[in-house]
PDB file of N, CA and C in Angstrom:
ATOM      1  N   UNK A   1      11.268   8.799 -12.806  1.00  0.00           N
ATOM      2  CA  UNK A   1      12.031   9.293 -11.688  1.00  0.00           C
ATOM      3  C   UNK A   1      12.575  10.691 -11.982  1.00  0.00           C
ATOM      4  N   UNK A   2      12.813  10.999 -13.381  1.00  0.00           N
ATOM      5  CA  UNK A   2      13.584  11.970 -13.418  1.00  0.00           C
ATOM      6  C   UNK A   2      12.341  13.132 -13.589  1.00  0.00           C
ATOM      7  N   UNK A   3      11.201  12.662 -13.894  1.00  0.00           N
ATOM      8  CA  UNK A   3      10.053  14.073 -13.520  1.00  0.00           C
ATOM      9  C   UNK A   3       9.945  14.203 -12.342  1.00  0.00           C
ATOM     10  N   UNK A   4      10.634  13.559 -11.446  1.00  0.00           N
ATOM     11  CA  UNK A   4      10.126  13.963  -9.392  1.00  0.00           C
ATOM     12  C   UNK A   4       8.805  13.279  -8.920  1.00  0.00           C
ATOM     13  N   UNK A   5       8.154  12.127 -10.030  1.00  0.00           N
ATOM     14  CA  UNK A   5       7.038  11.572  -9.394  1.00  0.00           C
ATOM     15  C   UNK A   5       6.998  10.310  -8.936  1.00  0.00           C
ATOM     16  N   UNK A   6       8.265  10.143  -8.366  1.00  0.00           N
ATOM     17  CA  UNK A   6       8.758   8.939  -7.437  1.00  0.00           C
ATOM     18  C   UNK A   6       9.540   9.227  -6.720  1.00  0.00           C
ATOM     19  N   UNK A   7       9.669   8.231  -5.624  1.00  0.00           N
ATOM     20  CA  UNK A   7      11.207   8.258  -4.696  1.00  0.00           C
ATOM     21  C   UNK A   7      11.663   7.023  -4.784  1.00  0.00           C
ATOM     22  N   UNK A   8      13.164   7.328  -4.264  1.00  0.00           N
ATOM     23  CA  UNK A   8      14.279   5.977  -4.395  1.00  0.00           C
ATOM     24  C   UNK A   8      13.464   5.479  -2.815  1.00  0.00           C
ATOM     25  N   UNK A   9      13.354   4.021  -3.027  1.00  0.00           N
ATOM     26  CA  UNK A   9      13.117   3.302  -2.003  1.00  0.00           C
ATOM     27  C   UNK A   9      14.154   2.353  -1.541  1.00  0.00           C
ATOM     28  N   UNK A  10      15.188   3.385  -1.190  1.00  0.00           N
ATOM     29  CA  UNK A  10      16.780   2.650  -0.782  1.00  0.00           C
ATOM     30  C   UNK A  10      16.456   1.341  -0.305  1.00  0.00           C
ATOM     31  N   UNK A  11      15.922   1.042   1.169  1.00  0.00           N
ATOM     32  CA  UNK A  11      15.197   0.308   1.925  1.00  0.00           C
ATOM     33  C   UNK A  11      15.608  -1.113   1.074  1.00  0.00           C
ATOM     34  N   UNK A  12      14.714  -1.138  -0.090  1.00  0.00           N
ATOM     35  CA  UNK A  12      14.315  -1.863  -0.978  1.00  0.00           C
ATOM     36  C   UNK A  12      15.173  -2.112  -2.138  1.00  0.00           C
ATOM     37  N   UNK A  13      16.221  -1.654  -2.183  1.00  0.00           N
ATOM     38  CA  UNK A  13      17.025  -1.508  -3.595  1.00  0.00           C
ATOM     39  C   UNK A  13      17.093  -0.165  -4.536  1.00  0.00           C
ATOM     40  N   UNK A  14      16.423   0.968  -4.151  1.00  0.00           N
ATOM     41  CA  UNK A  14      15.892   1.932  -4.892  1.00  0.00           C
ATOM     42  C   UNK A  14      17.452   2.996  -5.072  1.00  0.00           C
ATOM     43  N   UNK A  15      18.260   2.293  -4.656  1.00  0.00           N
ATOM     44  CA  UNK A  15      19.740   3.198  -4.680  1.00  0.00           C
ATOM     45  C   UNK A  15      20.280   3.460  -5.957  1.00  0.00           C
ATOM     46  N   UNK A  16      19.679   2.672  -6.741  1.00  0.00           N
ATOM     47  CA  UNK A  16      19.873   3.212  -8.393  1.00  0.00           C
ATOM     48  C   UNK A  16      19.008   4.039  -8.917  1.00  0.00           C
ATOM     49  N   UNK A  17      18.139   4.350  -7.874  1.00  0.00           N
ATOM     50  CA  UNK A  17      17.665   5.537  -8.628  1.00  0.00           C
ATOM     51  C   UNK A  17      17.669   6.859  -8.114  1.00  0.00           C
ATOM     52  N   UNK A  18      18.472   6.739  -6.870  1.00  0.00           N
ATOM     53  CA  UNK A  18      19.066   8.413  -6.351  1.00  0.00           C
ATOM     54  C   UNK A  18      19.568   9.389  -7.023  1.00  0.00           C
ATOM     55  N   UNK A  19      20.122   9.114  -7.994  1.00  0.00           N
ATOM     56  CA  UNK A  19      20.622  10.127  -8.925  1.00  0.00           C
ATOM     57  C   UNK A  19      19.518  11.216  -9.642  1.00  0.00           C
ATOM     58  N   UNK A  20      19.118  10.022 -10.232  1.00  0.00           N
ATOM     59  CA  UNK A  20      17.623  10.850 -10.651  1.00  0.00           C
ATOM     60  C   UNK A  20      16.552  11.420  -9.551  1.00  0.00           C
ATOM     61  N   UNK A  21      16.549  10.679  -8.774  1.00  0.00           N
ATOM     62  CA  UNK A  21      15.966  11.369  -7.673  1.00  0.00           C
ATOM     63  C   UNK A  21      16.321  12.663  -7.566  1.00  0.00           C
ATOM     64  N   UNK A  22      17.300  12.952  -6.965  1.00  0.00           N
ATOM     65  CA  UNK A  22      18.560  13.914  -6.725  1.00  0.00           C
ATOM     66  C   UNK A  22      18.725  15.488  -7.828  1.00  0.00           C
ATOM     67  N   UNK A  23      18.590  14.777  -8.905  1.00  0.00           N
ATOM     68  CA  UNK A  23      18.321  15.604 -10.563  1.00  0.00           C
ATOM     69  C   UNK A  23      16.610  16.534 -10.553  1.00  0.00           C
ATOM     70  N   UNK A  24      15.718  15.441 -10.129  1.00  0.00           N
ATOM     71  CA  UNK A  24      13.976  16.209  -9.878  1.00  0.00           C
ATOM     72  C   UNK A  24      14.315  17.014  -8.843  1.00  0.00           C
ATOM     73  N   UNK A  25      14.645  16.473  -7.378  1.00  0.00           N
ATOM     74  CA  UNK A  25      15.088  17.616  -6.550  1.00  0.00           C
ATOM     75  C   UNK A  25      15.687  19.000  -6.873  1.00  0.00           C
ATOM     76  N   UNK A  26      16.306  19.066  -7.142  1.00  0.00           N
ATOM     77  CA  UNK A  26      17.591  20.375  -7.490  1.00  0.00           C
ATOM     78  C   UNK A  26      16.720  21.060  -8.272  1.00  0.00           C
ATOM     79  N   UNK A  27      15.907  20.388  -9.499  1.00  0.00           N
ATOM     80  CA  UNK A  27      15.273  21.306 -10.026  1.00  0.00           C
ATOM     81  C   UNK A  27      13.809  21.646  -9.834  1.00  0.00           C
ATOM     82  N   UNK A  28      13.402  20.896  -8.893  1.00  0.00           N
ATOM     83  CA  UNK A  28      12.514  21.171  -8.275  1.00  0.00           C
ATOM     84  C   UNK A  28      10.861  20.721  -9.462  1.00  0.00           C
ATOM     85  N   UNK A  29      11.104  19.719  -9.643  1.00  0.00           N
ATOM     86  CA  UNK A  29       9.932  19.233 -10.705  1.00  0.00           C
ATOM     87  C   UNK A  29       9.463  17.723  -9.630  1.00  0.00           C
ATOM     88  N   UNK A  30       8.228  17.729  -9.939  1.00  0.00           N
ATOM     89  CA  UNK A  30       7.162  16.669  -9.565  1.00  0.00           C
ATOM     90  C   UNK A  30       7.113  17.407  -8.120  1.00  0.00           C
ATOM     91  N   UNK A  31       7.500  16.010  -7.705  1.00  0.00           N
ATOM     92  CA  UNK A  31       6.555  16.638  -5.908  1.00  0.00           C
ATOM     93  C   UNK A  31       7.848  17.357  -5.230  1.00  0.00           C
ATOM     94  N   UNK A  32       8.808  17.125  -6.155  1.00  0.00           N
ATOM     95  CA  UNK A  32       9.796  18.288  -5.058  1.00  0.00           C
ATOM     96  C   UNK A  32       9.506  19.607  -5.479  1.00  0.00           C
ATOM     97  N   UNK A  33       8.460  19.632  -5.771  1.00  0.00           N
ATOM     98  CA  UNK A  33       8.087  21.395  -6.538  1.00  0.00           C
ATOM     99  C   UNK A  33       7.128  21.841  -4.786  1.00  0.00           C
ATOM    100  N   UNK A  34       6.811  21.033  -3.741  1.00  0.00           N
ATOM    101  CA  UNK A  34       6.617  21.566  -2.496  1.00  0.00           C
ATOM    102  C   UNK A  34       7.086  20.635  -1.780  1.00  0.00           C
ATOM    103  N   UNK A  35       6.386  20.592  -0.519  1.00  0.00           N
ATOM    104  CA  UNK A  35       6.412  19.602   0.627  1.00  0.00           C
ATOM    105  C   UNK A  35       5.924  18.662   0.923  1.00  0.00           C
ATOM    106  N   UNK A  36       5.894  17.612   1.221  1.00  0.00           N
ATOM    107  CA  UNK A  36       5.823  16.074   1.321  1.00  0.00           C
ATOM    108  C   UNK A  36       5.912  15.015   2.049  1.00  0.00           C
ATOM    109  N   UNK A  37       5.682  14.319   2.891  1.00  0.00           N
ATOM    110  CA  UNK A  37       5.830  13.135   3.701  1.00  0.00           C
ATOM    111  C   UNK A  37       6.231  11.888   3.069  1.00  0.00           C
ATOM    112  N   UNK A  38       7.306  11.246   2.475  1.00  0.00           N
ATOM    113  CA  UNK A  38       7.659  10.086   2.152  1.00  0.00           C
ATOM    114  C   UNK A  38       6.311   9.381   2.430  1.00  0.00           C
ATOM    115  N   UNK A  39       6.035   8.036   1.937  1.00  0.00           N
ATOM    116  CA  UNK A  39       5.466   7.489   2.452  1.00  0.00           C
ATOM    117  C   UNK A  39       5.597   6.318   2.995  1.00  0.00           C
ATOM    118  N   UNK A  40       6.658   5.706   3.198  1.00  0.00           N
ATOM    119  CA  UNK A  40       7.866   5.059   4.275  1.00  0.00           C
ATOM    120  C   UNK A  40       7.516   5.408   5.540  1.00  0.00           C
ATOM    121  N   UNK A  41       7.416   6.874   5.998  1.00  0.00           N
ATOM    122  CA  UNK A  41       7.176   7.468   6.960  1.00  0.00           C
ATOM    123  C   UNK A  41       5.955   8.061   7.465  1.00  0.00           C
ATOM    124  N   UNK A  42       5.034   8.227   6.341  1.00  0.00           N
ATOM    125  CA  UNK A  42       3.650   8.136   6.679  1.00  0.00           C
ATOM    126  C   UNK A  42       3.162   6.835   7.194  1.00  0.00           C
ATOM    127  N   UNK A  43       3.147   5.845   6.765  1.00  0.00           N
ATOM    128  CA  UNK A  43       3.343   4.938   7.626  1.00  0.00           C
ATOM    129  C   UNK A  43       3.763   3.852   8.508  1.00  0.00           C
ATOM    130  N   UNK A  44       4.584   4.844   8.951  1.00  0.00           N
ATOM    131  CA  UNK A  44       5.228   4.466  10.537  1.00  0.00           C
ATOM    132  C   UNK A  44       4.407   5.068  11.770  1.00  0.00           C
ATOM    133  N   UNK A  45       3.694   6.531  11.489  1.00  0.00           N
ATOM    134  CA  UNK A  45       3.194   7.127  12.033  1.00  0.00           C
ATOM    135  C   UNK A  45       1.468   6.322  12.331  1.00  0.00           C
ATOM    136  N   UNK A  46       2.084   6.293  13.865  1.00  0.00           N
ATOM    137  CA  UNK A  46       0.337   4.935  14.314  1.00  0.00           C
ATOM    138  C   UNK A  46      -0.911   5.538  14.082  1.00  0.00           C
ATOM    139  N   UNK A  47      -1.413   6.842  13.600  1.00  0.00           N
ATOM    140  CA  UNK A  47      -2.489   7.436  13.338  1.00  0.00           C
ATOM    141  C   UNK A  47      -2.905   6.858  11.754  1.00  0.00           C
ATOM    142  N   UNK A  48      -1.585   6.234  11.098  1.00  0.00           N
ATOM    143  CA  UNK A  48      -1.503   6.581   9.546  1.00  0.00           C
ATOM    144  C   UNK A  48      -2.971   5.757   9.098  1.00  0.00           C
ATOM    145  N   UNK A  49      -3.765   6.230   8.452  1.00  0.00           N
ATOM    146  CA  UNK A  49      -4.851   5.389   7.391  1.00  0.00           C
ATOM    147  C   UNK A  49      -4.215   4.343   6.732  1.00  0.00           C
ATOM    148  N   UNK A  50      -4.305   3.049   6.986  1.00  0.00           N
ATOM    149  CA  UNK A  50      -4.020   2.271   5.534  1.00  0.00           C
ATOM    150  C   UNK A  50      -3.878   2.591   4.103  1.00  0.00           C
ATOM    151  N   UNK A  51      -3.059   1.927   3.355  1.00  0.00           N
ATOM    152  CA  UNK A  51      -3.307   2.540   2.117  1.00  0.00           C
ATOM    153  C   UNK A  51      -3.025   1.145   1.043  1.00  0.00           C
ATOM    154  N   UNK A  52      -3.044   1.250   0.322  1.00  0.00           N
ATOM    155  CA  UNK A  52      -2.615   0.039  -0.598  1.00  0.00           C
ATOM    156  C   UNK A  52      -1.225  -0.230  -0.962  1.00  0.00           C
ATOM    157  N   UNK A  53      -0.831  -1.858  -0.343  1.00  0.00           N
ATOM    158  CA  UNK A  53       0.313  -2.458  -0.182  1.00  0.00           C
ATOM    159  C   UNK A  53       0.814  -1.912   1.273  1.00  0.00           C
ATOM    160  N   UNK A  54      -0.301  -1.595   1.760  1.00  0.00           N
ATOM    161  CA  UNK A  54       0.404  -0.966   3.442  1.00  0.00           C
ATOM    162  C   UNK A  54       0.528  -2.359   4.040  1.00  0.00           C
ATOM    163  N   UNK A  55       1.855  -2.609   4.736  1.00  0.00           N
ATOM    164  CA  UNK A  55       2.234  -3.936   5.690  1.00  0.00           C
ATOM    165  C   UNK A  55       0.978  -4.250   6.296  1.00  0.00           C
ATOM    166  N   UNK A  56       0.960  -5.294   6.370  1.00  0.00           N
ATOM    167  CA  UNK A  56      -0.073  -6.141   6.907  1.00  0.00           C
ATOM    168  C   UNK A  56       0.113  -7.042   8.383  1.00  0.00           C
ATOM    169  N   UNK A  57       1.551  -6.846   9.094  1.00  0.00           N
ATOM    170  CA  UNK A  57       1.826  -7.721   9.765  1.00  0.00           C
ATOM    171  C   UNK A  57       1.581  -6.984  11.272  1.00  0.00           C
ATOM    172  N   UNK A  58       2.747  -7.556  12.479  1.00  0.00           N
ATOM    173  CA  UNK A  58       2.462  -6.931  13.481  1.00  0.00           C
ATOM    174  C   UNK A  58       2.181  -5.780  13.760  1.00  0.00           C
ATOM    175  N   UNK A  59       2.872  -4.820  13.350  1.00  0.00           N
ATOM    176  CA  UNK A  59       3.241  -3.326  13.160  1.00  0.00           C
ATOM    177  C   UNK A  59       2.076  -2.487  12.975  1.00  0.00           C
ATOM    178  N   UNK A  60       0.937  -3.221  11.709  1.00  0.00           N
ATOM    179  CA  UNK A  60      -0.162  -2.786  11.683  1.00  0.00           C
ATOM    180  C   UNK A  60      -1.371  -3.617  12.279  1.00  0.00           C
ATOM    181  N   UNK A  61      -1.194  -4.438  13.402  1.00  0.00           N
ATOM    182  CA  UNK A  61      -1.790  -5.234  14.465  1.00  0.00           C
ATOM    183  C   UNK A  61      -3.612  -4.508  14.430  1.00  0.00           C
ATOM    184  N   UNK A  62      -4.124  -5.196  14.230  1.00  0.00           N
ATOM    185  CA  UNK A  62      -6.165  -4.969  14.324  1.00  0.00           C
ATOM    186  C   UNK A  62      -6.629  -3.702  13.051  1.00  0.00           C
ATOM    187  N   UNK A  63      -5.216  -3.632  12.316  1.00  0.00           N
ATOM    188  CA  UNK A  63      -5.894  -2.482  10.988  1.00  0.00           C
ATOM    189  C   UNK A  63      -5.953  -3.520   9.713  1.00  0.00           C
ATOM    190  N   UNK A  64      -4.957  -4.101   9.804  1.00  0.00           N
ATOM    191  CA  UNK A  64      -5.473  -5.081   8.382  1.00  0.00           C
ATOM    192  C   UNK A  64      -5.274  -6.559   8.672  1.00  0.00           C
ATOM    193  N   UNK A  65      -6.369  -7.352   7.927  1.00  0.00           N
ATOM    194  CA  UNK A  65      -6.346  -8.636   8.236  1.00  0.00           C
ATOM    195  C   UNK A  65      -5.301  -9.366   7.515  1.00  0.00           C
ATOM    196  N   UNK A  66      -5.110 -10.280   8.001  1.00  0.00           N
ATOM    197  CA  UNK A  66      -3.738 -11.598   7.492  1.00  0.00           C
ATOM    198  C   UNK A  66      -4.381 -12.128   6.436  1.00  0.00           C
ATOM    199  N   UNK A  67      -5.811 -12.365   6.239  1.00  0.00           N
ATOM    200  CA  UNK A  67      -6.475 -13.157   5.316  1.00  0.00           C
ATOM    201  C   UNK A  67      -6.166 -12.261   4.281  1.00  0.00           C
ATOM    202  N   UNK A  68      -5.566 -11.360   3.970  1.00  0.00           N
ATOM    203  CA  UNK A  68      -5.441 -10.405   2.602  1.00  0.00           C
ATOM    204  C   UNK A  68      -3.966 -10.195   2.748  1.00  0.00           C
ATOM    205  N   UNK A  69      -3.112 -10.896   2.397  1.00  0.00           N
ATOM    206  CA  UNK A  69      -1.358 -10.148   2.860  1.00  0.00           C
ATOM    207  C   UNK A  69      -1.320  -9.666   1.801  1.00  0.00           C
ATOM    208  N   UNK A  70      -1.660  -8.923   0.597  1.00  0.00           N
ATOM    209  CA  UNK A  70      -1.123  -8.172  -0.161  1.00  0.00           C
ATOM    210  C   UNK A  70      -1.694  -6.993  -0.271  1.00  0.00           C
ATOM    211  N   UNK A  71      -2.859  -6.684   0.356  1.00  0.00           N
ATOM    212  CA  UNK A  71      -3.141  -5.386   0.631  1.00  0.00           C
ATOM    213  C   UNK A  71      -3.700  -5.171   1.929  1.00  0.00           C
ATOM    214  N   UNK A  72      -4.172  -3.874   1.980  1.00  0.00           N
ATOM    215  CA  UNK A  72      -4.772  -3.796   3.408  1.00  0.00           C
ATOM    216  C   UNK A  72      -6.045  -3.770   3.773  1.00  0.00           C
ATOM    217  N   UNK A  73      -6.804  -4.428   4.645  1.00  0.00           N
ATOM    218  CA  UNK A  73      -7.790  -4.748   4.038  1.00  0.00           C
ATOM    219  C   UNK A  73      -8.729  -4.881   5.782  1.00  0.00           C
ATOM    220  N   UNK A  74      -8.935  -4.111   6.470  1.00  0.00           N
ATOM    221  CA  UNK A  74      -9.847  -4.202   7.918  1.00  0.00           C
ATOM    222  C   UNK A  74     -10.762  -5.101   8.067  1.00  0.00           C
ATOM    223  N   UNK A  75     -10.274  -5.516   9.575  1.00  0.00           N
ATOM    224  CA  UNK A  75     -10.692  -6.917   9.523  1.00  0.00           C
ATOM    225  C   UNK A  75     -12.590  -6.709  10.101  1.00  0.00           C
ATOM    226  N   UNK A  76     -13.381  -7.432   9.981  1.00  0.00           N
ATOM    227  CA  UNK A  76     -14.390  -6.664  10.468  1.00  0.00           C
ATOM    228  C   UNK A  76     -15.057  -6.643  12.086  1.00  0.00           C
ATOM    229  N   UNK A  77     -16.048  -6.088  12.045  1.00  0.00           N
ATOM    230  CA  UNK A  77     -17.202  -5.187  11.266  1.00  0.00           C
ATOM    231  C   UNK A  77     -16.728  -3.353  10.360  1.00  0.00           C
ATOM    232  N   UNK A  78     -16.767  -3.359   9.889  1.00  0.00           N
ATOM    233  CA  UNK A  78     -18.367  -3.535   9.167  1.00  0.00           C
ATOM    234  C   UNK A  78     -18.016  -4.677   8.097  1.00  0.00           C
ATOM    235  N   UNK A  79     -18.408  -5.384   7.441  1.00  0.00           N
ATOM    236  CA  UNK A  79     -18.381  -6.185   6.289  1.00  0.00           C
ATOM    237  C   UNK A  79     -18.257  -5.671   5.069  1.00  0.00           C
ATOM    238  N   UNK A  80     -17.370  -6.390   4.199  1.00  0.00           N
ATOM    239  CA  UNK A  80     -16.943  -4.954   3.250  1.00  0.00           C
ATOM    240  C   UNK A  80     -17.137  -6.210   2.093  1.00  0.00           C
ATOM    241  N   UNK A  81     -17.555  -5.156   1.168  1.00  0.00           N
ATOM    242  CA  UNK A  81     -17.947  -5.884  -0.262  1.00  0.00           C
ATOM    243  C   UNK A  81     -16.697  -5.567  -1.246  1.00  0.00           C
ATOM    244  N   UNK A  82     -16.903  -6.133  -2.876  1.00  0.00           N
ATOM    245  CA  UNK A  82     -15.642  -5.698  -3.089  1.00  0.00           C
ATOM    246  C   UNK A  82     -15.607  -3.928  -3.905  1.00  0.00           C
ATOM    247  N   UNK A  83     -16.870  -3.857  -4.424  1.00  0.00           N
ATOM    248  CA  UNK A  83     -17.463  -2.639  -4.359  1.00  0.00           C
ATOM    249  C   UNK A  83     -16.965  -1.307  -2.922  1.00  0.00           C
ATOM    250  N   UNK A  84     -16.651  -2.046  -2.120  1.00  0.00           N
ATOM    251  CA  UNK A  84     -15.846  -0.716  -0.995  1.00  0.00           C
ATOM    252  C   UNK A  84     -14.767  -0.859  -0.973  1.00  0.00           C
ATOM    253  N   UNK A  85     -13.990  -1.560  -1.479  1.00  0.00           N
ATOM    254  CA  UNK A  85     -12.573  -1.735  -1.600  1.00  0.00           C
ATOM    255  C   UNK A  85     -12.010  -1.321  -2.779  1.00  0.00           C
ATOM    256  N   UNK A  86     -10.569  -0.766  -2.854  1.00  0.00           N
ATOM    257  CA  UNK A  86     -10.524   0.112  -4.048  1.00  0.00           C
ATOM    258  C   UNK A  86      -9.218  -1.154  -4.772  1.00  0.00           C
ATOM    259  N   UNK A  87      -9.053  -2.131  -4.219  1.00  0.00           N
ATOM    260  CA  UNK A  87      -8.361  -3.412  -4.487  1.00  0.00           C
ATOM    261  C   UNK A  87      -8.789  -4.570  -5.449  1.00  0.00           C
ATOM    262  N   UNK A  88      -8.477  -5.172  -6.439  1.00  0.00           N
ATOM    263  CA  UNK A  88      -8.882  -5.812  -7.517  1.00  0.00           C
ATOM    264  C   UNK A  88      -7.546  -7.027  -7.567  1.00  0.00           C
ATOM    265  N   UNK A  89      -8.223  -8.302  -7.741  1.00  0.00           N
ATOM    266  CA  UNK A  89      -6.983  -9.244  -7.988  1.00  0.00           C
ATOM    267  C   UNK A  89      -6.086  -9.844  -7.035  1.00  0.00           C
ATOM    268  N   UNK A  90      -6.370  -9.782  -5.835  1.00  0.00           N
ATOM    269  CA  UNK A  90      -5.042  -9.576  -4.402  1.00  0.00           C
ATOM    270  C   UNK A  90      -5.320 -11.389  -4.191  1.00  0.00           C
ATOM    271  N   UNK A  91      -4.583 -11.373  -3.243  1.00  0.00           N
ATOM    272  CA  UNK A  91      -4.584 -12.647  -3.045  1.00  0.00           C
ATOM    273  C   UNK A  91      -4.705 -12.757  -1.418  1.00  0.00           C
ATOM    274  N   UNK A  92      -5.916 -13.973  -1.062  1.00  0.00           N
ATOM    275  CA  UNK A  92      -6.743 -14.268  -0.255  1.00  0.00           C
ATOM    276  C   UNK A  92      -6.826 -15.917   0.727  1.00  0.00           C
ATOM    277  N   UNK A  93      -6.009 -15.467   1.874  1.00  0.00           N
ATOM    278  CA  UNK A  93      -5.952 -16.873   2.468  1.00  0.00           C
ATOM    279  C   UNK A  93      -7.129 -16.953   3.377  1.00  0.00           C
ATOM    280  N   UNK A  94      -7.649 -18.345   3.639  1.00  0.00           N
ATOM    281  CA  UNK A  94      -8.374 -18.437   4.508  1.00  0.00           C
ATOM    282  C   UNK A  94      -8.519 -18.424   5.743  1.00  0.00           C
ATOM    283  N   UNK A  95      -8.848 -17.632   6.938  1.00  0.00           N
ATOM    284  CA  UNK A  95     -10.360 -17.384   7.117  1.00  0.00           C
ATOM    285  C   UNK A  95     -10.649 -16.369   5.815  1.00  0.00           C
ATOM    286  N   UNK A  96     -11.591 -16.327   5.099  1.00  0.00           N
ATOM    287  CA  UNK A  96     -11.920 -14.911   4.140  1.00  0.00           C
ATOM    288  C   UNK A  96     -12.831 -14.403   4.782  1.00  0.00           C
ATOM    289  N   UNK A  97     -12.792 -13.696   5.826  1.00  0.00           N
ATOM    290  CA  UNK A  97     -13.794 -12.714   6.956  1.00  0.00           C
ATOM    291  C   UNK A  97     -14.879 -11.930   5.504  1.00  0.00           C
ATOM    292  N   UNK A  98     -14.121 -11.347   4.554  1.00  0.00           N
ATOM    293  CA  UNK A  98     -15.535 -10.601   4.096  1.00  0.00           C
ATOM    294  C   UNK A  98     -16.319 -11.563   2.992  1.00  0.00           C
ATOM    295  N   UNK A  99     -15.159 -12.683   2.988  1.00  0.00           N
ATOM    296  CA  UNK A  99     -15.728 -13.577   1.770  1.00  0.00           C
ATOM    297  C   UNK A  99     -15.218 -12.549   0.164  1.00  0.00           C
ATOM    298  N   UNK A 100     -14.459 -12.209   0.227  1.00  0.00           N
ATOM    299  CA  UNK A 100     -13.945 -11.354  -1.171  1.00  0.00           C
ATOM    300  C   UNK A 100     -13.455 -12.497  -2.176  1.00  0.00           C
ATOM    301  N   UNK A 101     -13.484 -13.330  -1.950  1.00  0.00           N
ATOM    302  CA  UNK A 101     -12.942 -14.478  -2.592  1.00  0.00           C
ATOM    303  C   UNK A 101     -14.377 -15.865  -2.815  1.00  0.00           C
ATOM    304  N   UNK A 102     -15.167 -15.181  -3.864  1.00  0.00           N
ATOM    305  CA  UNK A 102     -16.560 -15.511  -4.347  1.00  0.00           C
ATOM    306  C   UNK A 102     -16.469 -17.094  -4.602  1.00  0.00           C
ATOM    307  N   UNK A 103     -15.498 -17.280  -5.593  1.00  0.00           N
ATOM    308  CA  UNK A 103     -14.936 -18.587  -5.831  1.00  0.00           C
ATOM    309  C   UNK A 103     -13.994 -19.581  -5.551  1.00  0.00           C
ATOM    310  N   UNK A 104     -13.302 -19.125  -4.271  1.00  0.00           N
ATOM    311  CA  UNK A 104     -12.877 -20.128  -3.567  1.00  0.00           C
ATOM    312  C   UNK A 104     -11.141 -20.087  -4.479  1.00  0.00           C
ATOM    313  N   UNK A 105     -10.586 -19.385  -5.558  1.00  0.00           N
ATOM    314  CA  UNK A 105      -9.766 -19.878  -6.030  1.00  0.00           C
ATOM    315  C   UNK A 105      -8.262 -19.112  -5.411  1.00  0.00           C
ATOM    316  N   UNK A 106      -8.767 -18.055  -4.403  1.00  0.00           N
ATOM    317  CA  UNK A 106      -7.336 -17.266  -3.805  1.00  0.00           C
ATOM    318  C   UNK A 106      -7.166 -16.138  -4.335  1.00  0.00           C
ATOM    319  N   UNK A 107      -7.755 -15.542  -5.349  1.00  0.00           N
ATOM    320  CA  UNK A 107      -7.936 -14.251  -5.485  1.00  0.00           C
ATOM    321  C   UNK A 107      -9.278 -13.684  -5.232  1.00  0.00           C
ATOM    322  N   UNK A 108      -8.992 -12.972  -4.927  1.00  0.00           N
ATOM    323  CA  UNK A 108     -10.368 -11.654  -4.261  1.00  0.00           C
ATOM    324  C   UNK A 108     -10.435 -10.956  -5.139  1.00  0.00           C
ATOM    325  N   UNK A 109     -11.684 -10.255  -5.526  1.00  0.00           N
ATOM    326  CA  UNK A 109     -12.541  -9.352  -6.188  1.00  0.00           C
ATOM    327  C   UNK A 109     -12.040  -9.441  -7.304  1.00  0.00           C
ATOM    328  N   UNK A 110     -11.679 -10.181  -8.206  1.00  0.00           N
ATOM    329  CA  UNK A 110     -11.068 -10.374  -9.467  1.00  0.00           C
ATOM    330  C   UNK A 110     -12.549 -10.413 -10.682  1.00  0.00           C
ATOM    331  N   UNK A 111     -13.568 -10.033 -10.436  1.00  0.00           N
ATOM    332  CA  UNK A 111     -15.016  -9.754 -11.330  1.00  0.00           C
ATOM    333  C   UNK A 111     -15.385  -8.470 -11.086  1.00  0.00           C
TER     334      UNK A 111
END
């Protein structure tokens, strides 16, 4: 935190780490060395690309499927292997639309 290559995620509990936050700012190290979009607020914005650990619920409604709640994961077409997904290990309820979950045990692409 104190190199500037994080943010406090108040939201979440991240209020212990404002200080340091606060400390990279002022001196302008990591990403406060320019300009930036939180990413809290990147996606809120309805254009935003998915990204990994992006909400999965209403909010992001026909971008990521429920069968993956821990990452984000488009529901199909096209059919996605785990080779196109940049996700390893997640956990996988059923329907499994791409089938990422080879062995049936609830984790996806874990080989």
């Amino acid at each position: 935190m104190e190199q500037g290559w994080a943010l406090a995620y108040v939201e979440y509990g991240g209020s212990v780490y404002l200080e340091a936050q606060r400390q990279a700012q002022a001196a302008k190290r990591g990403v406060w060395q320019g300009s930036f979009q939180a990413p809290w607020e990147y996606r809120k914005s309805p254009g935003a690309v998915p990204s990994a650990g992006s909400y999965s619920g209403t909010g992001k409604a026909g971008r990521c499927h429920p069968a993956y709640p821990t990452v984000c994961i488009p529901p199909p077409p096209p059919d996605l292997d785990c080779k196109d997904i940049p996700y390893k290990g997640f956990k996988v309820l059923p329907p499994d639309p791409h089938r990422l979950d080879r062995d049936g045990d609830g984790i996806g692409c874990e080989r």
